[in-house]
Protein backbone atom coordinates (compact mmCIF):
# COMPACT_ATOMS: atom_id res chain seq x y z
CA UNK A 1 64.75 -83.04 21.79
CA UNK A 2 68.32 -82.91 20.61
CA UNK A 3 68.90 -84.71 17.49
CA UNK A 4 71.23 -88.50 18.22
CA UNK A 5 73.43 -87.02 15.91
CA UNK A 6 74.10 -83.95 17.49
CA UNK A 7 74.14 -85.39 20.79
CA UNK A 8 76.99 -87.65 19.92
CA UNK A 9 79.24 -84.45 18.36
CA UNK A 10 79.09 -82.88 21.66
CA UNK A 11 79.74 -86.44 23.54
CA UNK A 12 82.48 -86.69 21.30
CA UNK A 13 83.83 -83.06 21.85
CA UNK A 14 83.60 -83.54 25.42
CA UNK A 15 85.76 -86.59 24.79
CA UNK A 16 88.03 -84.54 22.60
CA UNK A 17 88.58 -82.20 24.89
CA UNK A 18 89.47 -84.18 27.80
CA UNK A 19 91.94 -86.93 26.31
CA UNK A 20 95.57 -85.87 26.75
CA UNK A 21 99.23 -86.61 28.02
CA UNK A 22 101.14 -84.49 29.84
CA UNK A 23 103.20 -82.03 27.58
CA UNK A 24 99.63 -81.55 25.68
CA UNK A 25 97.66 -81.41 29.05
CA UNK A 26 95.11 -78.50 28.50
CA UNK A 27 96.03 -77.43 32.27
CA UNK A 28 99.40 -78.50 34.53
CA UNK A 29 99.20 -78.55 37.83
CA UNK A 30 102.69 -78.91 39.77
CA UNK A 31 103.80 -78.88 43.20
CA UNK A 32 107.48 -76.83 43.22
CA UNK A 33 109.27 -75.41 46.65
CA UNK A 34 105.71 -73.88 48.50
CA UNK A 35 103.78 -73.27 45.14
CA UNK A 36 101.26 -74.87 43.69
CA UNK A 37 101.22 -73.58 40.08
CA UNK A 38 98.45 -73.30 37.52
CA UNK A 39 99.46 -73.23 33.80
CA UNK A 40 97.00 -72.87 31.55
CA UNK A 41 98.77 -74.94 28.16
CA UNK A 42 96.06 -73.83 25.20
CA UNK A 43 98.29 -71.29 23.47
CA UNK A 44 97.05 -72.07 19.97
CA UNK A 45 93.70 -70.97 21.42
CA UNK A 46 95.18 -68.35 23.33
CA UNK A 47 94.68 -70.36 26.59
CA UNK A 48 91.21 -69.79 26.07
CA UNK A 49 89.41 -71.88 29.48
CA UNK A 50 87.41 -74.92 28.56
CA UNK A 51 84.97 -77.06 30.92
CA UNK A 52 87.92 -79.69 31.46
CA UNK A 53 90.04 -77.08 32.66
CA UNK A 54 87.55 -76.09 35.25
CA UNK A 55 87.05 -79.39 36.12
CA UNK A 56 90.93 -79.94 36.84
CA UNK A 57 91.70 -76.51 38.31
CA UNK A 58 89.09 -76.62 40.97
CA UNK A 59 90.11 -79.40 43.06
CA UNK A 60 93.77 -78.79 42.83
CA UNK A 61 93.12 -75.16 44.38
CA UNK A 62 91.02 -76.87 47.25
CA UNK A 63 93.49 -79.43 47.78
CA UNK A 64 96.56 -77.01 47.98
CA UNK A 65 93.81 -74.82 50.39
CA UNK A 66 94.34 -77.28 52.77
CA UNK A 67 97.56 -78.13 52.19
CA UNK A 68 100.14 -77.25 55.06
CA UNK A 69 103.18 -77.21 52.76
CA UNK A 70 101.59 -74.85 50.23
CA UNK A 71 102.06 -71.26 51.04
CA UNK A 72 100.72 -69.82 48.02
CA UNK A 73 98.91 -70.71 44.26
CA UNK A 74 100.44 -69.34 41.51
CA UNK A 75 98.38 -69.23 37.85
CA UNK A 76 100.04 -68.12 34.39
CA UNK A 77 99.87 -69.30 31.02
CA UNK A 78 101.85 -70.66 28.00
CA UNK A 79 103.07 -69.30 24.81
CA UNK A 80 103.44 -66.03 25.22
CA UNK A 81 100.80 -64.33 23.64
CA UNK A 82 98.46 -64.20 26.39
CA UNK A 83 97.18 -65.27 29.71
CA UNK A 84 93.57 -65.79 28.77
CA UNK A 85 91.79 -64.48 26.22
CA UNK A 86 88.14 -65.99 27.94
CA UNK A 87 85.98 -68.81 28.06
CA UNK A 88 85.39 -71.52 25.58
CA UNK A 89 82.58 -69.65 24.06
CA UNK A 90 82.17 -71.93 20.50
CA UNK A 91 81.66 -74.97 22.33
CA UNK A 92 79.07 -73.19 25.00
CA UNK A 93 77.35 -72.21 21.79
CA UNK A 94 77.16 -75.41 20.20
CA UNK A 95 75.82 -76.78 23.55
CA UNK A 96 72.96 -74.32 23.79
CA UNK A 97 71.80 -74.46 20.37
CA UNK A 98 71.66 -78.50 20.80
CA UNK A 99 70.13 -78.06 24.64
CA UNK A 100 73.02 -79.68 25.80
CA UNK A 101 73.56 -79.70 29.50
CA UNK A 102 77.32 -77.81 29.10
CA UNK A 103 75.63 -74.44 28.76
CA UNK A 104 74.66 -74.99 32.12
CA UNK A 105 77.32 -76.85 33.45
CA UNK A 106 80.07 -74.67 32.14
CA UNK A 107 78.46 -71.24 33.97
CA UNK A 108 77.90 -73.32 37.01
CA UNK A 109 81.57 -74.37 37.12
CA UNK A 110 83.19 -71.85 36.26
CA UNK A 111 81.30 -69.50 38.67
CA UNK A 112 82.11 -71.69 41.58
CA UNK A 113 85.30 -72.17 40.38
CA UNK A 114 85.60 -67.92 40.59
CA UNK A 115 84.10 -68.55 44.15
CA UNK A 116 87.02 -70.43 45.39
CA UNK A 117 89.41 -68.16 43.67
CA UNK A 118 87.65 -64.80 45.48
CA UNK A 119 87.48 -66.73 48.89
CA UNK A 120 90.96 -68.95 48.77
CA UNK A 121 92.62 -68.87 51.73
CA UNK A 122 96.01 -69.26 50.23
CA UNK A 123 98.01 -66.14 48.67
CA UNK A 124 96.92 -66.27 44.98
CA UNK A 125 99.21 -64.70 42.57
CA UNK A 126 97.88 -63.97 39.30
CA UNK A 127 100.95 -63.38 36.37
CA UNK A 128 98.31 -61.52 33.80
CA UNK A 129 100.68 -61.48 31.01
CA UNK A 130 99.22 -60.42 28.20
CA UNK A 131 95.63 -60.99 26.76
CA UNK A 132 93.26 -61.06 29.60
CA UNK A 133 89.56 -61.22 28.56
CA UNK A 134 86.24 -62.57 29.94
CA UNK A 135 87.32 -65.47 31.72
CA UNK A 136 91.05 -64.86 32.04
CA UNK A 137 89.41 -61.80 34.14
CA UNK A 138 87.35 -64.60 36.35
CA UNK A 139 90.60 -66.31 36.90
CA UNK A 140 92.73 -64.03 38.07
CA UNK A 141 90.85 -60.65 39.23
CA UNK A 142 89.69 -62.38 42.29
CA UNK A 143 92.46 -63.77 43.63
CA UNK A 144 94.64 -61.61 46.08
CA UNK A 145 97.52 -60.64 43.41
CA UNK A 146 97.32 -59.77 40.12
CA UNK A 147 100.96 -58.88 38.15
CA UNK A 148 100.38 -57.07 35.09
CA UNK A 149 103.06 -56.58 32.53
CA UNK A 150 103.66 -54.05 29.49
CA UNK A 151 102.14 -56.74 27.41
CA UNK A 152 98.64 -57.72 29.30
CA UNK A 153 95.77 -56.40 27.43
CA UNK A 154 92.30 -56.23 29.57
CA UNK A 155 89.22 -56.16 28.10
CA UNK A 156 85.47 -57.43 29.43
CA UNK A 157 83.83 -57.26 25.44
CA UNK A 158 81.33 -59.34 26.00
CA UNK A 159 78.51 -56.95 25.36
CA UNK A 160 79.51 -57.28 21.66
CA UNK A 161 78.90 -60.79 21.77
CA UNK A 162 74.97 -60.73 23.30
CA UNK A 163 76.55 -61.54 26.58
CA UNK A 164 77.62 -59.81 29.62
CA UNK A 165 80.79 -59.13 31.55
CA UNK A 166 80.30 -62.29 33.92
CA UNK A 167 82.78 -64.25 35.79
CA UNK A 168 82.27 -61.78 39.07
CA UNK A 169 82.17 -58.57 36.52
CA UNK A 170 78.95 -57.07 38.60
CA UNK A 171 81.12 -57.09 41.90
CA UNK A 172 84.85 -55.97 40.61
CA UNK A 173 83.65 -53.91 37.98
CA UNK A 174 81.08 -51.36 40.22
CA UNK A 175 84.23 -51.14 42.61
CA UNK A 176 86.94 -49.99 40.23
CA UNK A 177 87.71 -46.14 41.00
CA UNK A 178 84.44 -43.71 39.29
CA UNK A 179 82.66 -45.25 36.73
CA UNK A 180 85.42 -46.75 34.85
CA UNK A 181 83.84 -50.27 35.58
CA UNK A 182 80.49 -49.18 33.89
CA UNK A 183 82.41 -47.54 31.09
CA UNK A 184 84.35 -50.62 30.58
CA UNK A 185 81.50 -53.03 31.08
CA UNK A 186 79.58 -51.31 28.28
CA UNK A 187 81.99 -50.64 25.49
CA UNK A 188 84.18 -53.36 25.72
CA UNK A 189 87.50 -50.82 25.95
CA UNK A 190 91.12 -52.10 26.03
CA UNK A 191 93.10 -51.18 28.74
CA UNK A 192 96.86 -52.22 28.21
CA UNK A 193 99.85 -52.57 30.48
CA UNK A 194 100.39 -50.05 33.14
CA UNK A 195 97.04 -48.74 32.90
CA UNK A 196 95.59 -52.21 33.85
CA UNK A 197 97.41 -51.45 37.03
CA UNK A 198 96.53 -47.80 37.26
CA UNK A 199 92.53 -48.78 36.56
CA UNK A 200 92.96 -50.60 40.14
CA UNK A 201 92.32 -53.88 38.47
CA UNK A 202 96.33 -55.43 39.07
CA UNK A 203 97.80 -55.06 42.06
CA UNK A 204 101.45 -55.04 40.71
CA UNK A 205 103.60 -54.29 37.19
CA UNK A 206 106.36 -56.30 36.20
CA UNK A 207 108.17 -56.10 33.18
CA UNK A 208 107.41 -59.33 31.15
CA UNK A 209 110.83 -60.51 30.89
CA UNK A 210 111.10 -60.45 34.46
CA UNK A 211 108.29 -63.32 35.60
CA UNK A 212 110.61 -65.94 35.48
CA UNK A 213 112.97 -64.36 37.99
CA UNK A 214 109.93 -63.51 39.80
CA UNK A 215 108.29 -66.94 39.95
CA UNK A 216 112.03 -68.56 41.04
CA UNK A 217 111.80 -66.05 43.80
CA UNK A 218 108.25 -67.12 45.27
CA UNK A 219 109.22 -70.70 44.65
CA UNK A 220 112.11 -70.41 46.49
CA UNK A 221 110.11 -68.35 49.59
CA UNK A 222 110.41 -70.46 52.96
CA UNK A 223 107.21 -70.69 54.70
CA UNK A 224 106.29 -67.21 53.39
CA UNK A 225 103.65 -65.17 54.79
CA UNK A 226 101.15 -62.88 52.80
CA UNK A 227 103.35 -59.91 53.99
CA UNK A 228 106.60 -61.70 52.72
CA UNK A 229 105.04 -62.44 49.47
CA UNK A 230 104.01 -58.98 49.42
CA UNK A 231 107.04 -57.73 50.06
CA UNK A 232 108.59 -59.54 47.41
CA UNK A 233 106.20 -58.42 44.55
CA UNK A 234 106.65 -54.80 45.66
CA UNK A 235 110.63 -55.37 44.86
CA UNK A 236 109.87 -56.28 41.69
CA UNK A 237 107.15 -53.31 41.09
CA UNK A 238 109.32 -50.75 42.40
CA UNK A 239 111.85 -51.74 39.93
CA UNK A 240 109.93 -51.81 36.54
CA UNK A 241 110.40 -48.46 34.88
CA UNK A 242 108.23 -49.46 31.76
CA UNK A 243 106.03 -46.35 30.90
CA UNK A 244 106.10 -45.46 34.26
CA UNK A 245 105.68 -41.40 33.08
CA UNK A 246 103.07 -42.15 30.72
CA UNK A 247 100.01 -41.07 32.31
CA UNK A 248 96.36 -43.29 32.82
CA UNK A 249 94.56 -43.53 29.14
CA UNK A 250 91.65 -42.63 30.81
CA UNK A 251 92.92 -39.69 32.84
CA UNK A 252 91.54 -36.68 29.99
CA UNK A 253 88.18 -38.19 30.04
CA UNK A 254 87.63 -39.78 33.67
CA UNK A 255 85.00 -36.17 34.07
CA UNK A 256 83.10 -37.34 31.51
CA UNK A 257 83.46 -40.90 32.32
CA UNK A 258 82.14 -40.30 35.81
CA UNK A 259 79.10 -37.99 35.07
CA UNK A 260 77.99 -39.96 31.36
CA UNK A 261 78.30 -43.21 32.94
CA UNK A 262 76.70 -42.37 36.11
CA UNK A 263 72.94 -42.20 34.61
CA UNK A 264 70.05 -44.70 35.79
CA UNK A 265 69.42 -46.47 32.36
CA UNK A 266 70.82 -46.82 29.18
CA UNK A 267 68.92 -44.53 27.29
CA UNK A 268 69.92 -41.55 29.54
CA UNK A 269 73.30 -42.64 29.37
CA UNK A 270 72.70 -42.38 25.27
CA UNK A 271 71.06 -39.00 26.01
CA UNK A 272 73.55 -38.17 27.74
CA UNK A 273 76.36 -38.57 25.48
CA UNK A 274 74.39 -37.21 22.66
CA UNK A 275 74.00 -33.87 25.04
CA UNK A 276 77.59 -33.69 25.19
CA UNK A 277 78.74 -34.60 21.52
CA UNK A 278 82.04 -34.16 22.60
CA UNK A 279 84.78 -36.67 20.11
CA UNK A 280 85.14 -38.84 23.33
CA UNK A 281 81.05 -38.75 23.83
CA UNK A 282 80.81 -39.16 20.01
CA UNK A 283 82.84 -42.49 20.27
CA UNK A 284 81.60 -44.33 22.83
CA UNK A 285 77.81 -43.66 20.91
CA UNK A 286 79.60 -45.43 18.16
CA UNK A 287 80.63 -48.09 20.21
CA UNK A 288 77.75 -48.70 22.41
CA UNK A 289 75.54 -48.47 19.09
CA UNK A 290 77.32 -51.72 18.10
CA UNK A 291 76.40 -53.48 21.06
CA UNK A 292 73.58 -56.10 21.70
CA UNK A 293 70.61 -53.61 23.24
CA UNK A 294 69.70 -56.72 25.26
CA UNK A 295 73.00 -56.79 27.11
CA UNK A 296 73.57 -53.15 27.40
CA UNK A 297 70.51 -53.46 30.09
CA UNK A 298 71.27 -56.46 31.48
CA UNK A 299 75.17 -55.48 31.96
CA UNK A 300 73.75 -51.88 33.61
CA UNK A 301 71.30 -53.04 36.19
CA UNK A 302 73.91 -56.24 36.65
CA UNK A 303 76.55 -53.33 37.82
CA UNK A 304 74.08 -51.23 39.79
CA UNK A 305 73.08 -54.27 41.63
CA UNK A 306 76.16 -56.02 41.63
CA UNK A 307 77.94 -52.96 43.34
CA UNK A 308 76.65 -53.31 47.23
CA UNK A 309 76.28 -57.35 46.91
CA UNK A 310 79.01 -60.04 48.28
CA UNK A 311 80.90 -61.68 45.23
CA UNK A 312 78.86 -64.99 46.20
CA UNK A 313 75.37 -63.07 45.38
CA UNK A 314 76.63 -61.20 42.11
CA UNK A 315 78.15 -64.58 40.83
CA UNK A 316 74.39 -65.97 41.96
CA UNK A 317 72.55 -63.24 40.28
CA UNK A 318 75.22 -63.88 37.00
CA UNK A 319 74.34 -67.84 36.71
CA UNK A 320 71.01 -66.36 36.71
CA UNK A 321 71.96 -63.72 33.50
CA UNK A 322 73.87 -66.74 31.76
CA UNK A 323 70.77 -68.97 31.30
CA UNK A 324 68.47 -66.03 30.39
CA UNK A 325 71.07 -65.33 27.47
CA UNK A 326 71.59 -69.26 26.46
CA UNK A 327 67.14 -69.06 26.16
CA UNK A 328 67.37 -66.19 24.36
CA UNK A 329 69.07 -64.68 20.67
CA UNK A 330 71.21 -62.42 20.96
CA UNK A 331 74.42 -64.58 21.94
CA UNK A 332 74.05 -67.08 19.24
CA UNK A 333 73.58 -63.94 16.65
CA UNK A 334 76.45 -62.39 18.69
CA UNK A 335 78.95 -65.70 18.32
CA UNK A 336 78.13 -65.66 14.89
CA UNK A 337 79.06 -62.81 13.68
CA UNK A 338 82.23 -62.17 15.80
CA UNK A 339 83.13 -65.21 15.97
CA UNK A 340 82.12 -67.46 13.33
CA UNK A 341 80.83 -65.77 10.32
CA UNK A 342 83.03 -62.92 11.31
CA UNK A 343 80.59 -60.39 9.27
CA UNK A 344 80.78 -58.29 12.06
CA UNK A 345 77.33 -57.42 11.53
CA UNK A 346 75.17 -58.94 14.43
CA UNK A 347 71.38 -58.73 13.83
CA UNK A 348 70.33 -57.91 17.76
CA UNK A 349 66.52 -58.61 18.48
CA UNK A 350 65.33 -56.30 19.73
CA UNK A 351 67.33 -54.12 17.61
CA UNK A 352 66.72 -50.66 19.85
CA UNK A 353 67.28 -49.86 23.36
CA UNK A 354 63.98 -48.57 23.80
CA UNK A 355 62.69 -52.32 22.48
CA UNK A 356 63.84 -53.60 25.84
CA UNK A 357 61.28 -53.75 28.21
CA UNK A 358 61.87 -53.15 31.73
CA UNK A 359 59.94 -56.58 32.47
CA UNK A 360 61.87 -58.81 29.91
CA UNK A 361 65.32 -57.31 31.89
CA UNK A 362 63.41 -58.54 35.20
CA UNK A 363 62.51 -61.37 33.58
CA UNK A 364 66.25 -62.15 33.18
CA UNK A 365 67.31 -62.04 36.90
CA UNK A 366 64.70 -63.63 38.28
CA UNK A 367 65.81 -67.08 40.42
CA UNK A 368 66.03 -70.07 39.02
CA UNK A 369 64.55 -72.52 41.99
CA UNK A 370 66.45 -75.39 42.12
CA UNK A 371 68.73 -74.90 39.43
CA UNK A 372 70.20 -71.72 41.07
CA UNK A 373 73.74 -71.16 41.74
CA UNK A 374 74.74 -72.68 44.87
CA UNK A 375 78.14 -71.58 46.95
């Protein structure tokens, strides 16, 4: 039973979070020439996506879907600093510590709101400048364009947290060229500017100074096809010289990448890179020691799976992942100490790989009857 008082503190967050004018709107929606543009407006928080801005970004995109004067969607965000750094994960965590129906509701939504993204039928152009985590990756990754610049950073770190790399990670992720989606799935790595493009996961690089030119110029597109808007974000790539001879971060180690990460379970991929105790192998054992044992399964069979499923069954199979982690302990120990207590010293349960039992990972993708995802 949740406590009145607590009940009321989320009631009252909810409220919080949904109360605003315009110039402090959390999310503005405009119509301009044969866009309809997203702009996520949370820069203090880094634009970080909350379950009011799901629940005002959804129906626009449908609307504009149908929409004969729209021609394409358009989705960037304020301040500067970043597009999206992720999800609102504090107040999910207050909600699931409480019971509160938001941890459910804000997978639920935001899932289906990835859906519509993945399956719009309107060009979607993504401007990824810089941060793009968790879901700023739902939000954009799906949708048919994605513009990096010199100042995006990507990251999916969510095995850090007790979590996994949701938001349609387990179909993107297993598709990326090799097993750089399993090697970023695990450890969390940052990719940054042209490399985000090189990994496969933007379509386009544009120097950052050069997206307001570039949104003028899709505004001002007359009845545009996908071709013409295609056309016009290649005159724009071709153009951007920014670290254009540096070569992919990855490039050196994509061998190793390819046969480490290739292994059945996590503890051959540990054996693995113990076996090779090369610096790079050496590393990523560092890193992947770090990480909630819990997830490390979940996020490796999520991938496996995830990799010859539609997006609609992986985002299915991820509502299903989501509640497993609100019942369990790792998240709210992960939140806590990245987040809140910022010890950086999460207390995982079980503490070892081996700890994880093959049926408690079952356990955690097993459906959910009537509360299942539904798209």
């Amino acid at each position: 039973r949740l406590k009145p008082f607590n009940r009321l503190q989320v009631i009252l967050q909810h409220l919080k979070m949904s109360k605003h004018t315009d110039s402090t709107a959390e999310v503005l929606l405009e119509k301009r020439g044969g866009a309809g543009i997203i702009t996520l407006n949370r820069p203090k928080t880094l634009n970080a996506l909350n379950f009011s801005m799901i629940q005002q970004i959804y129906p626009q995109i449908k609307t504009w879907e149908k929409d004969p004067e729209t021609f394409l969607i358009i989705i960037k965000g304020t301040g500067g600093k970043a597009f999206c750094a992720g999800g609102d994960i504090k107040a999910i965590t207050d909600a699931g510590k409480v019971g509160d129906r938001l941890a459910q509701d804000f997978f639920r939504q935001e899932y289906i709101l990835n859906n519509a993204i993945g399956t719009c039928k309107k060009p979607y152009v993504a401007l990824i400048d810089g941060i793009t985590m968790g879901g700023g990756v739902g939000l954009s990754v799906h949708g048919l364009f994605r513009v990096a610049t010199e100042k995006t950073v990507f990251a999916m770190p969510e095995t850090a947290i007790g979590l996994f790399p949701d938001v349609g990670g387990g179909y993107f992720l297993p598709r990326l060229p090799g097993k750089i989606g399993y090697y970023l799935a695990l450890t969390g790595f940052r990719l940054k500017g042209r490399d985000v493009l090189k990994a496969g996961i933007a379509t386009h690089f544009v120097e950052s100074e050069k997206l307001p030119a570039l949104e003028k110029d899709l505004i001002a597109l007359k009845s545009p096809s996908t071709e013409n808007i295609a056309d016009l974000l290649n005159s724009y790539h071709v153009k951007s010289k920014v670290d254009e001879e540096k070569e992919f971060v990855l490039d050196e180690h994509m061998e190793k990448i390819n046969s480490l990460f290739s292994a059945n379970s996590m503890e051959e991929i540990v054996r693995k890179l113990k076996q090779d105790g090369s610096p790079f192998a050496i590393k990523q054992l560092e890193t992947i020691n770090k990480m909630s044992p819990t997830s490390l399964k979940m996020t490796l069979r999520q991938l496996r799976e995830g990799a010859s499923m539609s997006l609609q069954d992986v985002l299915t199979m991820e509502y299903r992942l989501s509640q497993a982690c609100m019942r369990g302990h790792d998240f709210y120990e992960g939140v806590r100490a990245v987040l809140i207590d910022k010890d950086q010293s999460p207390r995982w349960k079980p503490a070892a790989l081996e700890e994880v039992s093959d049926e408690f990972v079952d356990d955690c993708f097993k459906p959910l009857g009537n509360n299942d995802l539904k798209l």
